[in-house]
Protein backbone atom coordinates (compact mmCIF):
# COMPACT_ATOMS: atom_id res chain seq x y z
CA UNK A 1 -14.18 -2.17 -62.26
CA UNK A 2 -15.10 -5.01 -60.26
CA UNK A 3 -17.50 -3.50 -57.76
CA UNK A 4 -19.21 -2.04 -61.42
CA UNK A 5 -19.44 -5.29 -62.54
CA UNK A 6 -20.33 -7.18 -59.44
CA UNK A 7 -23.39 -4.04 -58.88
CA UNK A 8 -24.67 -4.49 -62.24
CA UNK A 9 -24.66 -8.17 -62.49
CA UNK A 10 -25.50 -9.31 -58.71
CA UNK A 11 -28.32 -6.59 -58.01
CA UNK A 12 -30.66 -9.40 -59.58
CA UNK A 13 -29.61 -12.18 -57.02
CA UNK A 14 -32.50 -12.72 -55.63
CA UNK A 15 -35.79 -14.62 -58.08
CA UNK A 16 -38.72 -15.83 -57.65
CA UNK A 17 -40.37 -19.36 -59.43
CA UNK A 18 -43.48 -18.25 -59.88
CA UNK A 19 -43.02 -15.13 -61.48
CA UNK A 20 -44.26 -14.65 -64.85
CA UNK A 21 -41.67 -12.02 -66.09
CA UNK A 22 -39.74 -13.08 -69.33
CA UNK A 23 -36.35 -14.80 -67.98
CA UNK A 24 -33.30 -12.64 -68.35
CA UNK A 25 -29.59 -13.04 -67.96
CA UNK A 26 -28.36 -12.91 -64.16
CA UNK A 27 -25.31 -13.88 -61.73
CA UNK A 28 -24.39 -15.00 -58.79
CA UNK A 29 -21.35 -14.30 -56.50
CA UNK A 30 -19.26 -15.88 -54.25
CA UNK A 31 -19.34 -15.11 -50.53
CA UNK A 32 -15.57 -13.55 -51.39
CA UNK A 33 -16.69 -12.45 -54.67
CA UNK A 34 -14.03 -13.95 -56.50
CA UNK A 35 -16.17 -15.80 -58.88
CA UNK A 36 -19.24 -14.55 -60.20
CA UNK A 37 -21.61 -16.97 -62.22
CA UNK A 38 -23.85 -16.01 -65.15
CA UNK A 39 -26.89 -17.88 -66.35
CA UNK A 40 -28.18 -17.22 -70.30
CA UNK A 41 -31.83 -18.27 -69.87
CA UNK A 42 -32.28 -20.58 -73.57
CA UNK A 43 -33.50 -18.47 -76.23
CA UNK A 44 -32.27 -15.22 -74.84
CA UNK A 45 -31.62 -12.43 -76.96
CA UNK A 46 -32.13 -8.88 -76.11
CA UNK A 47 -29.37 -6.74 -76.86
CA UNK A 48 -29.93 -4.08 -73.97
CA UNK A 49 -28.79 -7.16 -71.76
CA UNK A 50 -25.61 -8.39 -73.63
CA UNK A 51 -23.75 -11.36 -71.79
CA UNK A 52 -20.66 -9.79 -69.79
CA UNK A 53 -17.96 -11.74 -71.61
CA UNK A 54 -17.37 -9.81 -75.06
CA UNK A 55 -14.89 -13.21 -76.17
CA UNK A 56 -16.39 -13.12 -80.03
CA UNK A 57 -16.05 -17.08 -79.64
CA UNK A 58 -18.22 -17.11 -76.42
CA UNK A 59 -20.49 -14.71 -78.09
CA UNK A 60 -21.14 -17.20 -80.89
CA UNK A 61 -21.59 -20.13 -79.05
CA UNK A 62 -24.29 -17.72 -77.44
CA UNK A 63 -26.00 -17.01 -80.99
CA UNK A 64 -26.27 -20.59 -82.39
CA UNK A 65 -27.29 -22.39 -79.07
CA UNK A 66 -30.74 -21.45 -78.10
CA UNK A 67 -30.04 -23.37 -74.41
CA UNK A 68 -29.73 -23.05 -71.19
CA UNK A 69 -25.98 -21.60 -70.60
CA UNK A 70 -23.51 -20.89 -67.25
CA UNK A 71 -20.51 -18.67 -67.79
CA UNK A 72 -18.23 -19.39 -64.72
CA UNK A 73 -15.98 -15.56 -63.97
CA UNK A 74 -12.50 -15.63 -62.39
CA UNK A 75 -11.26 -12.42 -60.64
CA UNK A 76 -7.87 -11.40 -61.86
CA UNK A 77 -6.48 -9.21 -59.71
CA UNK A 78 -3.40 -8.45 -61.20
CA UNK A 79 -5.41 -6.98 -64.03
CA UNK A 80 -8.65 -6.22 -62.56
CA UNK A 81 -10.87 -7.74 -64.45
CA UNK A 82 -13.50 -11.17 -64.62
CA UNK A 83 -12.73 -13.75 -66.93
CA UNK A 84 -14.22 -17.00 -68.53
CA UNK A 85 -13.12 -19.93 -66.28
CA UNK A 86 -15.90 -22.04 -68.10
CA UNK A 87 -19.07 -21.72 -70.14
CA UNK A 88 -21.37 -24.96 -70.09
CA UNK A 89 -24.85 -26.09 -71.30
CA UNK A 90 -26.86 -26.25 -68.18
CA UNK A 91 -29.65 -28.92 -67.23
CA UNK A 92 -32.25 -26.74 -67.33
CA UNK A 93 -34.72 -26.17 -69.68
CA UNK A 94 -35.06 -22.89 -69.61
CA UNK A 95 -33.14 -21.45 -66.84
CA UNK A 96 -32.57 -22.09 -62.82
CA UNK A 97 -33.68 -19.82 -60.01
CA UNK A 98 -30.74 -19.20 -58.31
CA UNK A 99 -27.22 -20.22 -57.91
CA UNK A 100 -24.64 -20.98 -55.48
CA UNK A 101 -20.82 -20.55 -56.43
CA UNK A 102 -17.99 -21.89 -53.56
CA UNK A 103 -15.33 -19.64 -52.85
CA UNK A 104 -12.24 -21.39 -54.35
CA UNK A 105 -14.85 -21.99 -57.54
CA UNK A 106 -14.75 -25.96 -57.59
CA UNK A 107 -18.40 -26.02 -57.47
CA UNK A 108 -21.58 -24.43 -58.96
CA UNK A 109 -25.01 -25.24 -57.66
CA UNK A 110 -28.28 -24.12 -59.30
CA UNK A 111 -31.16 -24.06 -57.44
CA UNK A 112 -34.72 -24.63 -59.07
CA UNK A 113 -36.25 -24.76 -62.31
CA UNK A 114 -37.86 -21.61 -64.18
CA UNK A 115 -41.44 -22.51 -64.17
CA UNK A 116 -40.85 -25.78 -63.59
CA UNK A 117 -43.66 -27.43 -61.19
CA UNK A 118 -43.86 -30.88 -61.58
CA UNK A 119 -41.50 -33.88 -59.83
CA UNK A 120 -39.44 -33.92 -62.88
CA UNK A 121 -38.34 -30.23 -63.10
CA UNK A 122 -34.77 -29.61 -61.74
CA UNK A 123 -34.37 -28.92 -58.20
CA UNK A 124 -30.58 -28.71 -57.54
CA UNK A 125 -27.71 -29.37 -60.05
CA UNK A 126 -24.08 -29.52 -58.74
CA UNK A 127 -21.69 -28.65 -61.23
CA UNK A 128 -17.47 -29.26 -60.72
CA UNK A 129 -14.95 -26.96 -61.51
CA UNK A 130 -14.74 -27.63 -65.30
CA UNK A 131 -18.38 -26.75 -65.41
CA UNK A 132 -19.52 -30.60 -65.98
CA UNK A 133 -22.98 -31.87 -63.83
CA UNK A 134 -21.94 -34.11 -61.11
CA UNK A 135 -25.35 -34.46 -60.06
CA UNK A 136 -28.93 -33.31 -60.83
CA UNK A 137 -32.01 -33.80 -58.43
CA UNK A 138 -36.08 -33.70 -58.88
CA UNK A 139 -38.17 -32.48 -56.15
CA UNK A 140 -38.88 -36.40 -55.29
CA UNK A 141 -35.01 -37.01 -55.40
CA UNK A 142 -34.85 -34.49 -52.39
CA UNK A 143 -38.39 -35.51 -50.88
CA UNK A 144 -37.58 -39.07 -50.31
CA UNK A 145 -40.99 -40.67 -49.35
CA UNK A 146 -43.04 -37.55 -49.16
CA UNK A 147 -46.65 -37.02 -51.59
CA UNK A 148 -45.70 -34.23 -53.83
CA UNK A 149 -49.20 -33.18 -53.19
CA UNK A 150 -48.21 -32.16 -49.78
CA UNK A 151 -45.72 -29.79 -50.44
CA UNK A 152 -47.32 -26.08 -51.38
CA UNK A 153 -47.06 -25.12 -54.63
CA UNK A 154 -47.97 -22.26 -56.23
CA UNK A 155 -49.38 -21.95 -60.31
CA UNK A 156 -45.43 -22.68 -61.61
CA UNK A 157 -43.38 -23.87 -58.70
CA UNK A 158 -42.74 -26.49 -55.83
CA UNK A 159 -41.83 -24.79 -52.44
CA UNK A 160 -39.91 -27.64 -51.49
CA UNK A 161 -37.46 -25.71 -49.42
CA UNK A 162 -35.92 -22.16 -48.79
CA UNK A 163 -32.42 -20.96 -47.94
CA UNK A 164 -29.97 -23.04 -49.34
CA UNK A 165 -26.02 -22.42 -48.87
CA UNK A 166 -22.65 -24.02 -49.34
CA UNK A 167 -20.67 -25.86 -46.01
CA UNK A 168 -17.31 -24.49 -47.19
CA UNK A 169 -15.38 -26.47 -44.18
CA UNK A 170 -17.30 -29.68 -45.14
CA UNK A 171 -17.56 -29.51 -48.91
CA UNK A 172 -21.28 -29.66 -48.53
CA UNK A 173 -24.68 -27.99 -49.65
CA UNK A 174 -27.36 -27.11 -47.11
CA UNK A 175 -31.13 -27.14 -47.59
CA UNK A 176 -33.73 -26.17 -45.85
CA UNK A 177 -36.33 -28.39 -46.81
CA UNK A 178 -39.79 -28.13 -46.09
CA UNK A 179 -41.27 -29.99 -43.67
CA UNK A 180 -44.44 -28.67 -42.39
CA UNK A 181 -47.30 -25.77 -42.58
CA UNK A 182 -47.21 -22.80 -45.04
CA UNK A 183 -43.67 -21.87 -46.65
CA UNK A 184 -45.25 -17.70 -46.13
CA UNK A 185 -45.83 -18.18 -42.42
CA UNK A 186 -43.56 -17.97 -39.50
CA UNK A 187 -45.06 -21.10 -37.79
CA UNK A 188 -43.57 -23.35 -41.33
CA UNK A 189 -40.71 -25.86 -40.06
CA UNK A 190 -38.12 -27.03 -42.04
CA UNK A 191 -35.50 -29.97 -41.84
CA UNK A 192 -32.21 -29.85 -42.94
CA UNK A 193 -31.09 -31.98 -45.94
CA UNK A 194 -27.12 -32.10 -46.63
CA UNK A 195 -25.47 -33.31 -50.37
CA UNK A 196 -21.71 -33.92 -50.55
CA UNK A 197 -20.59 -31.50 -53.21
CA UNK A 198 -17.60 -34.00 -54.48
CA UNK A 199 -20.27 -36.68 -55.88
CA UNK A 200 -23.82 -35.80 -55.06
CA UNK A 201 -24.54 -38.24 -52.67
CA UNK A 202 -27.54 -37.35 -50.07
CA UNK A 203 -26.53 -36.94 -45.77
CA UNK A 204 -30.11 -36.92 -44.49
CA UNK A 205 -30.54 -35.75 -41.01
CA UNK A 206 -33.85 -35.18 -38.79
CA UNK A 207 -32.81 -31.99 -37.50
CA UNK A 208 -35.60 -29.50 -38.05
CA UNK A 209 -35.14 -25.71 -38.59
CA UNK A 210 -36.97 -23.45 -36.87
């Protein structure tokens, strides 16, 4: 049952801002795929896509609140199945890109804003282990001094960076931000931008990415 569920829910990992397909439900694993998250884009309601917890009180809270929502999972081994650790409004308006979970499940990331393009949209959110936002950042938050109208965009997203992953060992999140030239060629650089997980504060560094 858990490879089922983990092949169903993960095989829509990876998204793209600028797409202009209706937003759906998806989730995102842990490296050690003991925690799976699940984002509810606001407003969602197609039956053929049913959330994955069937908890009628869950399922309600689902019905009257047309927002943004994260459903933390918990592996239970002993009987094999996912359960609600926590379900939480999220930050974004409609729904984030992607999503980072750490392997013991103290901390949630989200990574961009659906159709969100402007300084204000939500770039990264860092949620604890209770599902509560430690700490939300714009695309200037992460930019520093950087013109916005530098950075390529396309019609409903900032390409402010690319891979971004969790420092398990450190307690940290990793970005690659962008730095120079265009995000679709080989020759763009990147620099490396690291947040502390526990409260959200910024570790710049120079180092560039190749």
């Amino acid at each position: 049952m858990r490879l089922l569920l983990l092949s169903l829910f993960l095989s829509g990992n990876l998204l793209f801002a600028d797409s202009f397909s209706p937003p759906s439900v998806h989730a995102f694993g842990s490296t050690n795929r003991s925690f799976v998250f699940v984002v509810t884009p606001a407003g969602f309601q197609d039956p053929k896509y049913p959330h994955p917890d069937t908890d009628p009180a869950i399922q309600k809270f689902l019905a009257k609140n047309k927002i943004c929502v994260g459903t933390l999972l918990q592996y239970a081994e002993e009987a094999d199945i996912y359960f609600a650790r926590w379900i939480r409004p999220l930050v974004n308006s409609i729904s984030p890109v992607s999503a980072l979970v750490s392997d013991d499940g103290a901390y949630v990331v989200t990574c961009g804003d659906l159709y969100g393009s402007t300084e204000t949209s939500i770039a990264i959110a860092i949620y604890n282990s209770d599902g509560f936002l430690i700490k939300s950042f714009t695309p200037k938050d992460l930019l520093g001094d950087r013109n916005l109208d530098d950075i390529p965009q396309t019609s409903c997203s900032i390409l402010w960076g690319k891979m971004n992953r969790i420092d398990s060992k450190e307690k940290r999140l990793v970005l690659d931000m962008w730095d120079s030239g265009d995000p679709f060629s080989k020759d763009c650089k990147y620099r490396l931008l690291k947040i502390d997980l526990k409260d959200g504060s910024i570790v710049r560094t120079k180092e560039k990415m190749p």
